[in-house]
C-alpha atoms as a PDB file:
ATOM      1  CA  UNK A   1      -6.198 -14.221  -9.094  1.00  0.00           C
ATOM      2  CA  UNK A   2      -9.454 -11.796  -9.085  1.00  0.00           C
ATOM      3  CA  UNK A   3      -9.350  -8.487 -10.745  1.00  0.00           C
ATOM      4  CA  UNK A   4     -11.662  -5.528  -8.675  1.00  0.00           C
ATOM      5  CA  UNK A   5     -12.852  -2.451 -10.760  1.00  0.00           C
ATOM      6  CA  UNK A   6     -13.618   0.221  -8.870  1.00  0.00           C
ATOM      7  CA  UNK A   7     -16.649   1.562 -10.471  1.00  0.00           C
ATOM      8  CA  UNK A   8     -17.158   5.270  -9.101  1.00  0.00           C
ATOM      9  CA  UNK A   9     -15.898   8.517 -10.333  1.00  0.00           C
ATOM     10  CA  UNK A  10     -12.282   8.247 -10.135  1.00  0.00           C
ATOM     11  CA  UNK A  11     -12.232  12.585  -9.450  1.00  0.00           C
ATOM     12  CA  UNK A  12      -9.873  14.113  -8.425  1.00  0.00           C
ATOM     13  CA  UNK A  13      -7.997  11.416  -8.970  1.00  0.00           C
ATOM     14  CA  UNK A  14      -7.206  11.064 -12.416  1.00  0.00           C
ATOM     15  CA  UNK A  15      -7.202   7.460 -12.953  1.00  0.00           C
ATOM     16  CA  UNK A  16      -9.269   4.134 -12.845  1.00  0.00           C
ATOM     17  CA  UNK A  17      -7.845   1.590  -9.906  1.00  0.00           C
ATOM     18  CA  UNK A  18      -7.911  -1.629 -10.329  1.00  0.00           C
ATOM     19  CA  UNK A  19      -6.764  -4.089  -7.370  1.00  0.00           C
ATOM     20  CA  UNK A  20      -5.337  -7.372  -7.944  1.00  0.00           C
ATOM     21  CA  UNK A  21      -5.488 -10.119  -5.350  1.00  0.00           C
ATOM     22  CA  UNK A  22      -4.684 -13.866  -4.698  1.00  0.00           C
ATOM     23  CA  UNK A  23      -7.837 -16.034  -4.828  1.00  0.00           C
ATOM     24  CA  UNK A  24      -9.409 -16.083  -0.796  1.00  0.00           C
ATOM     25  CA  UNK A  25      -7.628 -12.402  -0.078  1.00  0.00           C
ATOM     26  CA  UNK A  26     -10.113 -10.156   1.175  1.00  0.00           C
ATOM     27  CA  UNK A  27     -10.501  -6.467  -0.220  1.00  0.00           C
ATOM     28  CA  UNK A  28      -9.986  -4.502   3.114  1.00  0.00           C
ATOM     29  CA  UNK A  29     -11.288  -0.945   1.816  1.00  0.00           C
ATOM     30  CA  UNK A  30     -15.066  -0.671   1.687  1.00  0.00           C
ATOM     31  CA  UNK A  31     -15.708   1.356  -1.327  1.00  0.00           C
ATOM     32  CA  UNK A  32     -18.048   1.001  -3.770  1.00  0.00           C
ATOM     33  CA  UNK A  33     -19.198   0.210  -6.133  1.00  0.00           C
ATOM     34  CA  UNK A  34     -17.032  -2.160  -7.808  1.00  0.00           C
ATOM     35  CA  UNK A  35     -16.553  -5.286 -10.285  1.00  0.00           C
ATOM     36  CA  UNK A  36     -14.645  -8.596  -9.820  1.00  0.00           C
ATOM     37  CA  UNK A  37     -13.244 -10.444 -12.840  1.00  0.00           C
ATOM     38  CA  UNK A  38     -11.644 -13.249 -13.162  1.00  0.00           C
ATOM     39  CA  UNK A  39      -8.907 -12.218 -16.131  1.00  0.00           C
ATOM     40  CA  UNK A  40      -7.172  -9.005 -16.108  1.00  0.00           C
ATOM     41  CA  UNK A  41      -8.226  -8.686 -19.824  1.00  0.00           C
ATOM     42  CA  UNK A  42     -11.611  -8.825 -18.558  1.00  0.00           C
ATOM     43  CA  UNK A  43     -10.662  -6.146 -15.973  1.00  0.00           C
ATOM     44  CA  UNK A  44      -8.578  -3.949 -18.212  1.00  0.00           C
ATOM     45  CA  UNK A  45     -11.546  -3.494 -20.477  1.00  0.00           C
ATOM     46  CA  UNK A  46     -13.982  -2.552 -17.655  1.00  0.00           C
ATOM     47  CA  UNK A  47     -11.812  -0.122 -16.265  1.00  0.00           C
ATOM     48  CA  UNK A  48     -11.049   1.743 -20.277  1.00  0.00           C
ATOM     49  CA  UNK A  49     -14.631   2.055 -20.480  1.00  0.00           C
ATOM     50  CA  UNK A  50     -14.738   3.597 -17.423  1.00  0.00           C
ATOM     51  CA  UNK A  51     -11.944   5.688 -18.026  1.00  0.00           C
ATOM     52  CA  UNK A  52     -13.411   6.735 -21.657  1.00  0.00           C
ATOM     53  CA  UNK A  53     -16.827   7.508 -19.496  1.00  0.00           C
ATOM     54  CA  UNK A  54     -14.887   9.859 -16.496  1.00  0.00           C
ATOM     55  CA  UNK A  55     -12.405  11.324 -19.003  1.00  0.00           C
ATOM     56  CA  UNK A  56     -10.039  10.058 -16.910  1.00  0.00           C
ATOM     57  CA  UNK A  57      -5.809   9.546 -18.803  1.00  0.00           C
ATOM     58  CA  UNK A  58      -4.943   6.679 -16.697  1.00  0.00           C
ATOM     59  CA  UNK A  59      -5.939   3.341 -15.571  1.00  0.00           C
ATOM     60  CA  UNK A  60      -3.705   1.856 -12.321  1.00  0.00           C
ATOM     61  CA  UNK A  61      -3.528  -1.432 -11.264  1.00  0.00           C
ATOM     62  CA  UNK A  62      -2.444  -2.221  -7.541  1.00  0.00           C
ATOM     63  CA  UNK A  63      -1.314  -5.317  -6.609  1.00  0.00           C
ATOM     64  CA  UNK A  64      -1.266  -7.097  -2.797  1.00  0.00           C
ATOM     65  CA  UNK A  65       2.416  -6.781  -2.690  1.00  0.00           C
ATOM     66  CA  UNK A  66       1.931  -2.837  -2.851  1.00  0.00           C
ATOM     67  CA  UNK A  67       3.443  -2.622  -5.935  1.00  0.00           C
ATOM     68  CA  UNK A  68       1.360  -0.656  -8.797  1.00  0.00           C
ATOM     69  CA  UNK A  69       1.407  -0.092 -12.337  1.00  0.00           C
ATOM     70  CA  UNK A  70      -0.158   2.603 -14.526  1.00  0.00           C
ATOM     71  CA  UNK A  71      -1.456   2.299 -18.040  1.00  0.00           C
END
């Protein structure tokens, strides 16, 4: 599994996404910038600095299935 941070201002949305995909799945949206990680822990910490630096409530992770979660 690799964890994406997306990296820009998150306004006016008002949380950090994070996109979880199967290793050798391609990220089909272009934007940027953005980090891969290889744990979610790894991601989750990423995106609460982020969210801490936007003043931003929420981060949400979306997963291939189309599922999300919000933390």
């Amino acid at each position: 599994m690799k964890w994406i941070v997306f990296e820009e201002n998150p306004k006016p949305d008002q949380y950090i996404a994070v996109v979880a995909l199967e290793e050798g799945r391609i990220l089909a949206s272009q934007r940027n910038p953005h980090s891969i990680f290889k744990s979610k822990e790894e991601a989750l910490i990423r995106a609460n600095q982020l969210r801490e630096q936007y003043g931003v409530k929420r981060v949400r992770i979306f997963y291939s299935e189309g599922n999300s979660a919000i933390l």
